[in-house]
PDB file of N, CA and C in Angstrom:
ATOM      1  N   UNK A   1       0.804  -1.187   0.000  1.00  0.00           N
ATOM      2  CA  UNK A   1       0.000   0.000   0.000  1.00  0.00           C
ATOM      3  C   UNK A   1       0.859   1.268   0.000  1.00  0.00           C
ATOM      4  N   UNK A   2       1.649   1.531   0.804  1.00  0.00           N
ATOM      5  CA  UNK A   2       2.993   2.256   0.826  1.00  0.00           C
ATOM      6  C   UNK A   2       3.560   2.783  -0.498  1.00  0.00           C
ATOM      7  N   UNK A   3       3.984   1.532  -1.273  1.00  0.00           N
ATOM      8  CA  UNK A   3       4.145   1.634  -2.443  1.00  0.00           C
ATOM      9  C   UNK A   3       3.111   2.215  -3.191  1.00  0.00           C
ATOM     10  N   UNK A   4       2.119   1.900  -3.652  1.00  0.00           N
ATOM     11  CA  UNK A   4       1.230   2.296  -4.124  1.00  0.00           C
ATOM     12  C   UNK A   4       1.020   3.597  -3.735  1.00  0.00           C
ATOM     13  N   UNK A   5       1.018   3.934  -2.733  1.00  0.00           N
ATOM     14  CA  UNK A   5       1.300   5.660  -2.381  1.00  0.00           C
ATOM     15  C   UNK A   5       1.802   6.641  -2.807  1.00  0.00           C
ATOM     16  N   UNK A   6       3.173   5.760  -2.653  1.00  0.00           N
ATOM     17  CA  UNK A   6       4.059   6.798  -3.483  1.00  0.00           C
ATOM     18  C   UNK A   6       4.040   6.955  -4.905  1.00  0.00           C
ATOM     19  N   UNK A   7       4.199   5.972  -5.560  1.00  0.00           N
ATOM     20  CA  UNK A   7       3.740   5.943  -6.781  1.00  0.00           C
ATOM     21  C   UNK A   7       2.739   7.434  -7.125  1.00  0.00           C
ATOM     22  N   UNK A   8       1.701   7.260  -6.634  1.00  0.00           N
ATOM     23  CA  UNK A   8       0.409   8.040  -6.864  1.00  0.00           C
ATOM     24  C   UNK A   8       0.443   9.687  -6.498  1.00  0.00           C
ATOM     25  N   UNK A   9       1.810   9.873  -5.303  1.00  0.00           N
ATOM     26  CA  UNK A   9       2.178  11.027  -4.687  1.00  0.00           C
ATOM     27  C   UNK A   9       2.999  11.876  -5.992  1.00  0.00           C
ATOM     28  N   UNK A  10       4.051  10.812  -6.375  1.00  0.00           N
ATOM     29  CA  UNK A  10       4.955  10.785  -7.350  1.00  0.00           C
ATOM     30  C   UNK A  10       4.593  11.675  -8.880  1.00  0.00           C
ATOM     31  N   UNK A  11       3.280  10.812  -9.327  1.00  0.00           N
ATOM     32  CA  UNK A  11       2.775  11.119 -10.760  1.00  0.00           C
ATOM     33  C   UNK A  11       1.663  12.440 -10.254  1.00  0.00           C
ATOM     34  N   UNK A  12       1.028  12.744  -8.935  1.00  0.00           N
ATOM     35  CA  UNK A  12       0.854  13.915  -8.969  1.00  0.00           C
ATOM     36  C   UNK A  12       1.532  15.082  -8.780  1.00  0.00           C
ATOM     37  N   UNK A  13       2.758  14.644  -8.084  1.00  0.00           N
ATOM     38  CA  UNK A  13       4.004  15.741  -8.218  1.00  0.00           C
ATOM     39  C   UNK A  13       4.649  16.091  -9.419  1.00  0.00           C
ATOM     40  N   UNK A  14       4.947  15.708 -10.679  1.00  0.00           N
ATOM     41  CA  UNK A  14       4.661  15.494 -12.140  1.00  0.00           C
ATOM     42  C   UNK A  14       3.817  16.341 -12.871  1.00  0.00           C
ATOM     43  N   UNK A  15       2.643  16.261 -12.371  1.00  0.00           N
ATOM     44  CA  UNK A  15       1.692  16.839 -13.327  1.00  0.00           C
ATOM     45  C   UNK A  15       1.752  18.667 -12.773  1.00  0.00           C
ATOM     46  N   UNK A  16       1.443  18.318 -11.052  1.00  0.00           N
ATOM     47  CA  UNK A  16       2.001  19.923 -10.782  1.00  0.00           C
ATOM     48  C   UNK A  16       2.917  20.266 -11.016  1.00  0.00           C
ATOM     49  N   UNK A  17       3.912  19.768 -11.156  1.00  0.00           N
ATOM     50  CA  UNK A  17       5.484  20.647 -12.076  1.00  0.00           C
ATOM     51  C   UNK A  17       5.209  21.254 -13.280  1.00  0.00           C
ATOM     52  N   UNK A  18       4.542  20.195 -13.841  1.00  0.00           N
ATOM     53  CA  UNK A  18       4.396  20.906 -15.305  1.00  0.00           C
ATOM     54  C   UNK A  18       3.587  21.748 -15.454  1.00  0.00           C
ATOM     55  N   UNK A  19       2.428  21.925 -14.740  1.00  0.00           N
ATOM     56  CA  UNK A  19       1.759  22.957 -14.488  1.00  0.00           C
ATOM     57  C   UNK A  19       2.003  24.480 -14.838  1.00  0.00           C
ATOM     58  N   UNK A  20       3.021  24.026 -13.188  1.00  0.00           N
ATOM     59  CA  UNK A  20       3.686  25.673 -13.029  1.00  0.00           C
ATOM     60  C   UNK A  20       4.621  25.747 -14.216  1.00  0.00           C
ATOM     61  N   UNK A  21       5.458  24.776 -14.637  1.00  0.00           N
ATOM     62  CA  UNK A  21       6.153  25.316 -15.621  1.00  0.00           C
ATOM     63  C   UNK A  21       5.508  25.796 -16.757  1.00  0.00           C
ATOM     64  N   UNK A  22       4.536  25.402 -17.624  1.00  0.00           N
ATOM     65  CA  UNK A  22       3.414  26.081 -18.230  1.00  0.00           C
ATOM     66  C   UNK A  22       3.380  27.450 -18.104  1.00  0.00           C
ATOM     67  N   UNK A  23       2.699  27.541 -16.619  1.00  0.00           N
ATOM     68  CA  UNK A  23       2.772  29.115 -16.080  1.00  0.00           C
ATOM     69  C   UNK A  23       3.311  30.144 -16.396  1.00  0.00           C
ATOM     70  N   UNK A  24       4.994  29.301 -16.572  1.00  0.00           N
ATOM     71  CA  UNK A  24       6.272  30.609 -15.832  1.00  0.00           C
ATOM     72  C   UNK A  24       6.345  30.817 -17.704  1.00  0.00           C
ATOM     73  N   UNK A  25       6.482  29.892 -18.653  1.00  0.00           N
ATOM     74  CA  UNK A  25       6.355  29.765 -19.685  1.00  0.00           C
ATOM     75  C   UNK A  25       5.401  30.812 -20.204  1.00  0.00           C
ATOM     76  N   UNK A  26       4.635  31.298 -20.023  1.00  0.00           N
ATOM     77  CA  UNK A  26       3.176  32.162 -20.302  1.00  0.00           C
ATOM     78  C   UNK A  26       3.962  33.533 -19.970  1.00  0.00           C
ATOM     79  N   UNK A  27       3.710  33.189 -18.914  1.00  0.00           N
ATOM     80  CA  UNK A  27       4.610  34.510 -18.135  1.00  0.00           C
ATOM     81  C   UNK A  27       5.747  34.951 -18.564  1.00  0.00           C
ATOM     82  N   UNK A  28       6.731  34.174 -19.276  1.00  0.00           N
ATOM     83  CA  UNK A  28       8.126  34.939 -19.958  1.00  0.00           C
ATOM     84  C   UNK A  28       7.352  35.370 -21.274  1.00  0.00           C
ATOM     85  N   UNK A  29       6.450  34.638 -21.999  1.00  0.00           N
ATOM     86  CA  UNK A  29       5.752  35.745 -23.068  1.00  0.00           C
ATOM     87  C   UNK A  29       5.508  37.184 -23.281  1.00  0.00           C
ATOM     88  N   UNK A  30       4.603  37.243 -22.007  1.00  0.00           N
ATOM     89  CA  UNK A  30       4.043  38.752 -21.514  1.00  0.00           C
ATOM     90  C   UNK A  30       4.387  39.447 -22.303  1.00  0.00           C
ATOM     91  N   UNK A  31       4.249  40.417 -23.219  1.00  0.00           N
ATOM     92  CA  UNK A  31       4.976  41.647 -24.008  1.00  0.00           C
ATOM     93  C   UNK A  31       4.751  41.598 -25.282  1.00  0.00           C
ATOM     94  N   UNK A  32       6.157  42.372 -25.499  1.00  0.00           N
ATOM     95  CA  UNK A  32       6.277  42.644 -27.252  1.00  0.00           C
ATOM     96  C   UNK A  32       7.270  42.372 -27.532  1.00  0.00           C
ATOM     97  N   UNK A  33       7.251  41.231 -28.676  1.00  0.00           N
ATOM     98  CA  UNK A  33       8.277  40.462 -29.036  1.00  0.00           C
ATOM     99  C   UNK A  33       8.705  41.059 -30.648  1.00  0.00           C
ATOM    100  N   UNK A  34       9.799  41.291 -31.176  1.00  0.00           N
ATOM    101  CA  UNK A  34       9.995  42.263 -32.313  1.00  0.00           C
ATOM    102  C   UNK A  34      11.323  41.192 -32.959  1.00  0.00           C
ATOM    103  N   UNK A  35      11.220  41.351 -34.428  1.00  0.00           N
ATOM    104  CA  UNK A  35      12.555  40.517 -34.605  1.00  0.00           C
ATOM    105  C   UNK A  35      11.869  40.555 -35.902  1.00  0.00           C
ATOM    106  N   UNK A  36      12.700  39.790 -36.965  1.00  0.00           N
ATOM    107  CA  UNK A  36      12.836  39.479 -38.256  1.00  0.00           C
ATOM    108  C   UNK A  36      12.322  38.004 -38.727  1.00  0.00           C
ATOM    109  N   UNK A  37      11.610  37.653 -39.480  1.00  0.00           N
ATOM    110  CA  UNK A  37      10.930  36.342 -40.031  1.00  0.00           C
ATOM    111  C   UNK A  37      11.040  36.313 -41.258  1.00  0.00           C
ATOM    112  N   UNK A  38      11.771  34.673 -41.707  1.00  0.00           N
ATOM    113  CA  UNK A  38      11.946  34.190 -43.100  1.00  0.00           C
ATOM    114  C   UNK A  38      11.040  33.367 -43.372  1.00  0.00           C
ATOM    115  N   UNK A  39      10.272  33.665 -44.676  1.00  0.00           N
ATOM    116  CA  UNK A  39       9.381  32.895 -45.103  1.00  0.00           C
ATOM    117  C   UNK A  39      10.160  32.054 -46.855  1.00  0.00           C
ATOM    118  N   UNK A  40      10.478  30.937 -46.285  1.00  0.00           N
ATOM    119  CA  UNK A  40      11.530  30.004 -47.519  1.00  0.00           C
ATOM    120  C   UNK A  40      10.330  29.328 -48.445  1.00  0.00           C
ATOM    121  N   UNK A  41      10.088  29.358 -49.188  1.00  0.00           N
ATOM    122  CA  UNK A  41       9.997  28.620 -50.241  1.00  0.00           C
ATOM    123  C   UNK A  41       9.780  28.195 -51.760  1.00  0.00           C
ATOM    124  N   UNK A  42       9.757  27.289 -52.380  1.00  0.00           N
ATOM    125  CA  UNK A  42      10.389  26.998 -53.772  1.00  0.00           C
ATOM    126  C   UNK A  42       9.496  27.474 -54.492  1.00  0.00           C
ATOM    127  N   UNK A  43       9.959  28.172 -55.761  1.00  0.00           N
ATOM    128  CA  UNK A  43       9.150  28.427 -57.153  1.00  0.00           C
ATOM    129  C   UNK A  43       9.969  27.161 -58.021  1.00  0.00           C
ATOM    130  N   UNK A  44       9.122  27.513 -59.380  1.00  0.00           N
ATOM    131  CA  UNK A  44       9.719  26.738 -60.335  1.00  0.00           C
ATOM    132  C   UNK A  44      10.996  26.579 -60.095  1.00  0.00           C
ATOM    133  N   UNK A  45      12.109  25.362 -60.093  1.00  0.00           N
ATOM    134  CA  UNK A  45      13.491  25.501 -59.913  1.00  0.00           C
ATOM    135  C   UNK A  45      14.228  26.333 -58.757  1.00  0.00           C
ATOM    136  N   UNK A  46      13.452  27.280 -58.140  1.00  0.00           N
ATOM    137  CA  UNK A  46      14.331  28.348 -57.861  1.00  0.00           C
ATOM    138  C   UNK A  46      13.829  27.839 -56.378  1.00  0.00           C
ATOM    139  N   UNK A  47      14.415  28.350 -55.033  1.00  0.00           N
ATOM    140  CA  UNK A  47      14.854  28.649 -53.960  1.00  0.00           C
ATOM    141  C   UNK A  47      14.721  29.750 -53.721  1.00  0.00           C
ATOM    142  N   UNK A  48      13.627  30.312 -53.048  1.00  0.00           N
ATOM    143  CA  UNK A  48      13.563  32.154 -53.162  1.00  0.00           C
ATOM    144  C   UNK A  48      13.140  32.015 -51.128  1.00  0.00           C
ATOM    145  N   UNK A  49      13.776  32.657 -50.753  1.00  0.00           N
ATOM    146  CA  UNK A  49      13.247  33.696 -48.980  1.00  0.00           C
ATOM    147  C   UNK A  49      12.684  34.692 -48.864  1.00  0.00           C
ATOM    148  N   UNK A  50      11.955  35.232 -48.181  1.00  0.00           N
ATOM    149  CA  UNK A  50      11.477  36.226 -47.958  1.00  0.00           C
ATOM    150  C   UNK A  50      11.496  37.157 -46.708  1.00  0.00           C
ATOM    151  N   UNK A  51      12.245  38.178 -46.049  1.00  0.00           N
ATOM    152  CA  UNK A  51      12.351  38.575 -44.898  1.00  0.00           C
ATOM    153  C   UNK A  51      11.472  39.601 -44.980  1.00  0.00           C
ATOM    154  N   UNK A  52      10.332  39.622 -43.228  1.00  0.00           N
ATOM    155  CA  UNK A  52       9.791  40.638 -43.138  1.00  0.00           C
ATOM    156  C   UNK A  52      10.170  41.169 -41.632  1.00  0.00           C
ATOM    157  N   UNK A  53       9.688  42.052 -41.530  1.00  0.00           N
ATOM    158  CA  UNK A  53       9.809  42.807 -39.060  1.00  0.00           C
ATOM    159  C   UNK A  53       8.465  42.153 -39.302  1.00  0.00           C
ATOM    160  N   UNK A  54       8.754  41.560 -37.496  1.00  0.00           N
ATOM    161  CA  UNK A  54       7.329  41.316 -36.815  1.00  0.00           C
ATOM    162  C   UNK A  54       7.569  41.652 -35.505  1.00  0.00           C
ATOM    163  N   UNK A  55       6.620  42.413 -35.371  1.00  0.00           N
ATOM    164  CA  UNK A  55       6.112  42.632 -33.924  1.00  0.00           C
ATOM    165  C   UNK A  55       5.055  41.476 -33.283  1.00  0.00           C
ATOM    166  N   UNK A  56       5.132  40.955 -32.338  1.00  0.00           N
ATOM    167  CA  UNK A  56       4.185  40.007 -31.610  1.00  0.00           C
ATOM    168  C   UNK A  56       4.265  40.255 -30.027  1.00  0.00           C
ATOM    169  N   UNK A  57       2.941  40.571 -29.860  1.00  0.00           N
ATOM    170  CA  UNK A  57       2.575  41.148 -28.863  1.00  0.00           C
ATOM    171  C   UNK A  57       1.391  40.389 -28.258  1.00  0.00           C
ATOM    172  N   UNK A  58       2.375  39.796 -26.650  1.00  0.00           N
ATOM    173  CA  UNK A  58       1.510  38.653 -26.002  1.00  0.00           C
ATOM    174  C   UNK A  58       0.641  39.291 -24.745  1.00  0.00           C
ATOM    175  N   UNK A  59      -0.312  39.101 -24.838  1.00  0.00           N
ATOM    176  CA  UNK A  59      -0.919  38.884 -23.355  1.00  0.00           C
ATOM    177  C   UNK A  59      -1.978  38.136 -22.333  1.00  0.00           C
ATOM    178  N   UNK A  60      -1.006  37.965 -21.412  1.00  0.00           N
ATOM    179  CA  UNK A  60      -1.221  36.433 -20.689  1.00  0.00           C
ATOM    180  C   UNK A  60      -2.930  36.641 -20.275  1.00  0.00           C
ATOM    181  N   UNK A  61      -3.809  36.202 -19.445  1.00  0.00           N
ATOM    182  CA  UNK A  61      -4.576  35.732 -19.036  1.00  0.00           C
ATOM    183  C   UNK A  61      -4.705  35.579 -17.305  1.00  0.00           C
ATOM    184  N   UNK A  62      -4.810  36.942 -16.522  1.00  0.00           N
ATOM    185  CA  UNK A  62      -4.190  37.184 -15.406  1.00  0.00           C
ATOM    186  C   UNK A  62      -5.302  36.132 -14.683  1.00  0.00           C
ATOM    187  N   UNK A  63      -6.106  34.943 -14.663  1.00  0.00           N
ATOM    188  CA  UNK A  63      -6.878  34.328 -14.257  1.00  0.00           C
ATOM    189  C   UNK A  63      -6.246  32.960 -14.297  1.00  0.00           C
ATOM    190  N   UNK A  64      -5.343  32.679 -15.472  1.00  0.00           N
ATOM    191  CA  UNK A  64      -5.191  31.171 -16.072  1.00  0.00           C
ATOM    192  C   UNK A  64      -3.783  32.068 -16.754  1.00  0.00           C
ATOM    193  N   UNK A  65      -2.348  31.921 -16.187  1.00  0.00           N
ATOM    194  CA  UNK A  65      -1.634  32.410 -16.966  1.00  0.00           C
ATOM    195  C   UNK A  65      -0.726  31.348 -17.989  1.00  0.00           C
ATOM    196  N   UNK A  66      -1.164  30.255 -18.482  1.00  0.00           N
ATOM    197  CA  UNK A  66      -1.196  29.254 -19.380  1.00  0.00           C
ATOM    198  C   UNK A  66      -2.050  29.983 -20.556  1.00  0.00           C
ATOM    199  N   UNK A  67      -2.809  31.126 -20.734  1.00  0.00           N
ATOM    200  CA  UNK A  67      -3.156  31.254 -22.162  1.00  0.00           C
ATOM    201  C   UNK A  67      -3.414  32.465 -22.032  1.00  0.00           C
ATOM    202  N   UNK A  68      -3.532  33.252 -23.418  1.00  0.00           N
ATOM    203  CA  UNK A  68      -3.728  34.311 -23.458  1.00  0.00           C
ATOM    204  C   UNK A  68      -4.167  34.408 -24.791  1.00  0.00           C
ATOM    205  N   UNK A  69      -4.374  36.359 -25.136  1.00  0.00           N
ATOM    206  CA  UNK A  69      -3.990  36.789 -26.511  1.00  0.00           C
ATOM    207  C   UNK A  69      -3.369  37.034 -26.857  1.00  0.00           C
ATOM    208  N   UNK A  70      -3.300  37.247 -28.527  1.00  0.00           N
ATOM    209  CA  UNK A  70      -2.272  38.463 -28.732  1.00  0.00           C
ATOM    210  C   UNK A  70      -2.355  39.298 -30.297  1.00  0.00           C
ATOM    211  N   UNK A  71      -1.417  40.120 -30.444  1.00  0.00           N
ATOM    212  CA  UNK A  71      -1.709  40.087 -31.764  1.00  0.00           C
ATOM    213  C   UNK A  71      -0.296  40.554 -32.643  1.00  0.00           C
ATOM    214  N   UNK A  72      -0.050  39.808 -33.945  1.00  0.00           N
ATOM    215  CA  UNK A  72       0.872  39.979 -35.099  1.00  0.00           C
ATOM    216  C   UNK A  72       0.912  40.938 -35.796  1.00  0.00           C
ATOM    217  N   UNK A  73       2.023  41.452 -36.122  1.00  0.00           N
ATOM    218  CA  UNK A  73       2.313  42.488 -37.021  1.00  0.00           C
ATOM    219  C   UNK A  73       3.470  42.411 -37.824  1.00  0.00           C
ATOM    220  N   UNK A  74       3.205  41.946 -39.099  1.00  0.00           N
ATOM    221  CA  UNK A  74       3.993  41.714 -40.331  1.00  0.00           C
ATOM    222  C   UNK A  74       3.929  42.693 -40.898  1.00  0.00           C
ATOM    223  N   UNK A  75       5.170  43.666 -41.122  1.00  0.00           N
ATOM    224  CA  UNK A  75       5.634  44.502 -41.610  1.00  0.00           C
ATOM    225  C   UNK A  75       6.456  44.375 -43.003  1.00  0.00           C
ATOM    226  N   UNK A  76       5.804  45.004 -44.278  1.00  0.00           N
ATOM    227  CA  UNK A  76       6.153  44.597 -45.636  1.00  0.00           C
ATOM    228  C   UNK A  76       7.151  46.132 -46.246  1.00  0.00           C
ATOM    229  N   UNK A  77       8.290  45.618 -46.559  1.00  0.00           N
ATOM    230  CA  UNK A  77       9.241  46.748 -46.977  1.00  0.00           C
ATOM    231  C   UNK A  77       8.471  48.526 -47.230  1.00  0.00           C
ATOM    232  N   UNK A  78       7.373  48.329 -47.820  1.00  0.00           N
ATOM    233  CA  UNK A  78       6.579  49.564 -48.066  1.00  0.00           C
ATOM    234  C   UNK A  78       5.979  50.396 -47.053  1.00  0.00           C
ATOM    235  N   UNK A  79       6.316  49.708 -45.938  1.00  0.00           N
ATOM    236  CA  UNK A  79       5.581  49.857 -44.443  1.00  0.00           C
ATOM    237  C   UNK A  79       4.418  50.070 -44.129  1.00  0.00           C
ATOM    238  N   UNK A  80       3.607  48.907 -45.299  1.00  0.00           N
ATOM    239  CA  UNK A  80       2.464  48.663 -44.755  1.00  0.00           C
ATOM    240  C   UNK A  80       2.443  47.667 -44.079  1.00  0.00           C
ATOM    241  N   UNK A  81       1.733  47.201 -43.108  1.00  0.00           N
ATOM    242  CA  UNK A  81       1.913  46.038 -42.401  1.00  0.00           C
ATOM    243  C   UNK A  81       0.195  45.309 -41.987  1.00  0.00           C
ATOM    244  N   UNK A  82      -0.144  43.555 -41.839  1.00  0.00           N
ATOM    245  CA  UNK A  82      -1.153  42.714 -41.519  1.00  0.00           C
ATOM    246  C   UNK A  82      -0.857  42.827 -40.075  1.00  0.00           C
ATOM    247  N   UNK A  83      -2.010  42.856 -39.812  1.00  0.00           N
ATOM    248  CA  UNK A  83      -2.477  42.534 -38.494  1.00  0.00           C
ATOM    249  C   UNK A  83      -3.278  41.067 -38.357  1.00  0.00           C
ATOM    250  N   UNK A  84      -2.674  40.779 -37.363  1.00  0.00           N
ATOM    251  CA  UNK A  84      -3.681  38.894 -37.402  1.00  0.00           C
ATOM    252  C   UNK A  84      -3.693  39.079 -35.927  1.00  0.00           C
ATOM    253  N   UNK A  85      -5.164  38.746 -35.260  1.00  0.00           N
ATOM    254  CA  UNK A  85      -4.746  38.109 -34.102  1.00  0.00           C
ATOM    255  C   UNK A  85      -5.340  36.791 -33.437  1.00  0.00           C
ATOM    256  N   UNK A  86      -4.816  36.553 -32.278  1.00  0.00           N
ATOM    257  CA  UNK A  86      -4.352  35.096 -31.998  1.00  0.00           C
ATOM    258  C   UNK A  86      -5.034  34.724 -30.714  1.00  0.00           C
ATOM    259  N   UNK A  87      -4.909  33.977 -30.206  1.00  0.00           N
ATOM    260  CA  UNK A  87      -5.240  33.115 -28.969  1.00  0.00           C
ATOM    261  C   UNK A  87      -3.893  32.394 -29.044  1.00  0.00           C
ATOM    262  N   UNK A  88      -3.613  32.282 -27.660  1.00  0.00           N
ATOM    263  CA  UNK A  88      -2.669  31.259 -27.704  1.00  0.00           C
ATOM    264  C   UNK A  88      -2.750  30.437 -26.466  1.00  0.00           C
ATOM    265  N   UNK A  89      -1.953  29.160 -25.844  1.00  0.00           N
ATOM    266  CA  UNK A  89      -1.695  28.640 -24.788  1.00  0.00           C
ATOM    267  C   UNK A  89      -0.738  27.717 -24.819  1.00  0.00           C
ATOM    268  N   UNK A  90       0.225  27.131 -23.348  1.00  0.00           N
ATOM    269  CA  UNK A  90       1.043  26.464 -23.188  1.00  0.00           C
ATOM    270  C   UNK A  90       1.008  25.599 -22.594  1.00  0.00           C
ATOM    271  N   UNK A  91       1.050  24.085 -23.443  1.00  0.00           N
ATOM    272  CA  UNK A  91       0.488  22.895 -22.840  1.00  0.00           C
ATOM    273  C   UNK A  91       2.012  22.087 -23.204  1.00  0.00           C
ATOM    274  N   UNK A  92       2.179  21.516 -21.806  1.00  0.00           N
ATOM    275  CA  UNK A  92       3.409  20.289 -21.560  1.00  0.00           C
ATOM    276  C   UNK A  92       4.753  20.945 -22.744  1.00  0.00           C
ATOM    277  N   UNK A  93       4.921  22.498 -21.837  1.00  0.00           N
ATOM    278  CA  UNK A  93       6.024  23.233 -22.674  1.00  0.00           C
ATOM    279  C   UNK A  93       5.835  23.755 -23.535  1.00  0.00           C
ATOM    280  N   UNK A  94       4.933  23.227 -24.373  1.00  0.00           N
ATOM    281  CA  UNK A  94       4.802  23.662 -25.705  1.00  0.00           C
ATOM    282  C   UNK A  94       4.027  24.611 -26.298  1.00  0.00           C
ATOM    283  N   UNK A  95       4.249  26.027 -26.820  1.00  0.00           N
ATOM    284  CA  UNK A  95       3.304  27.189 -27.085  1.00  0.00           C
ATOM    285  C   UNK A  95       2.209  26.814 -28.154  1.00  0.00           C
ATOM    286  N   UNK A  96       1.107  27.340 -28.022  1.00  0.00           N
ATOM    287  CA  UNK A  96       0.384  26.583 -29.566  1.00  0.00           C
ATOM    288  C   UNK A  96      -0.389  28.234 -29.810  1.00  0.00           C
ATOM    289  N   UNK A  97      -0.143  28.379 -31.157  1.00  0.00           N
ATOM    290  CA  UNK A  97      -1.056  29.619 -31.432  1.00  0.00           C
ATOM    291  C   UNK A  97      -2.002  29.670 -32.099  1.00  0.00           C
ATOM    292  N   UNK A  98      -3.466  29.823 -32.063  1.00  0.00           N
ATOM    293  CA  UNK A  98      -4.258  29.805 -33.045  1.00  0.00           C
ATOM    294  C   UNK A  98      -4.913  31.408 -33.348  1.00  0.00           C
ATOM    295  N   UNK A  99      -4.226  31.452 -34.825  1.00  0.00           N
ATOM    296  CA  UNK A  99      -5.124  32.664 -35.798  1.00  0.00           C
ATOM    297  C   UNK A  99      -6.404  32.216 -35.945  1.00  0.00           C
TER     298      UNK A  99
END
C-alpha cells in the first residue's frame, strides 16, 4: 500500500510541475516580441526567402496564466503592415497559437 502511495504522490508531483512550468512559460511571453521572419519557399526551380519585421505582442490571461492573446504584425518593406490576431496557450512546454 505504501508503495502504491508513493507511486500516486509521485505522478501527482509530475503533473504539478508541469503545471507551473506552463505558467512561468506564459509569463516569460508577456509583451512585445519584435525581430525578423523568413518565409523560404520553392518556385519553379528556384529557392527564393522572404524577410519581413514582426512585432508580436503577447498577453497572458491574469486568471489562467497558461493562455492568453495576442496580436501579429507583419511589416512589408513599403511599411504597410497585416495585423492577425491570436489566442494562444502552453500545454506540456509547448506554445500553440491559433489565428
Amino acid at each position: 500500500m505504501k508503495r502504491l502511495l508513493f507511486y500516486f504522490v509521485a505522478a501527482v508531483m509530475t503533473l504539478t510541475v508541469t503545471s507551473c512550468e506552463d505558467d512561468e512559460i506564459a509569463r516569460t511571453l508577456d509583451g512585445i516580441w519584435e525581430g525578423e521572419v523568413a518565409t523560404e519557399y520553392f518556385t519553379y526551380r528556384n529557392y527564393t526567402a522572404d524577410y519581413q519585421y514582426v512585432d508580436i505582442h503577447f498577453y497572458t490571461d491574469p486568471s489562467r496564466y497558461a493562455s492568453g492573446t495576442g496580436v501579429e504584425y507583419d511589416y512589408q518593406s513599403n511599411h504597410y503592415y497585416t495585423k492577425c490576431e491570436f489566442t494562444f496557450s502552453v500545454k506540456s512546454g509547448r506554445i500553440y497559437l491559433n489565428y
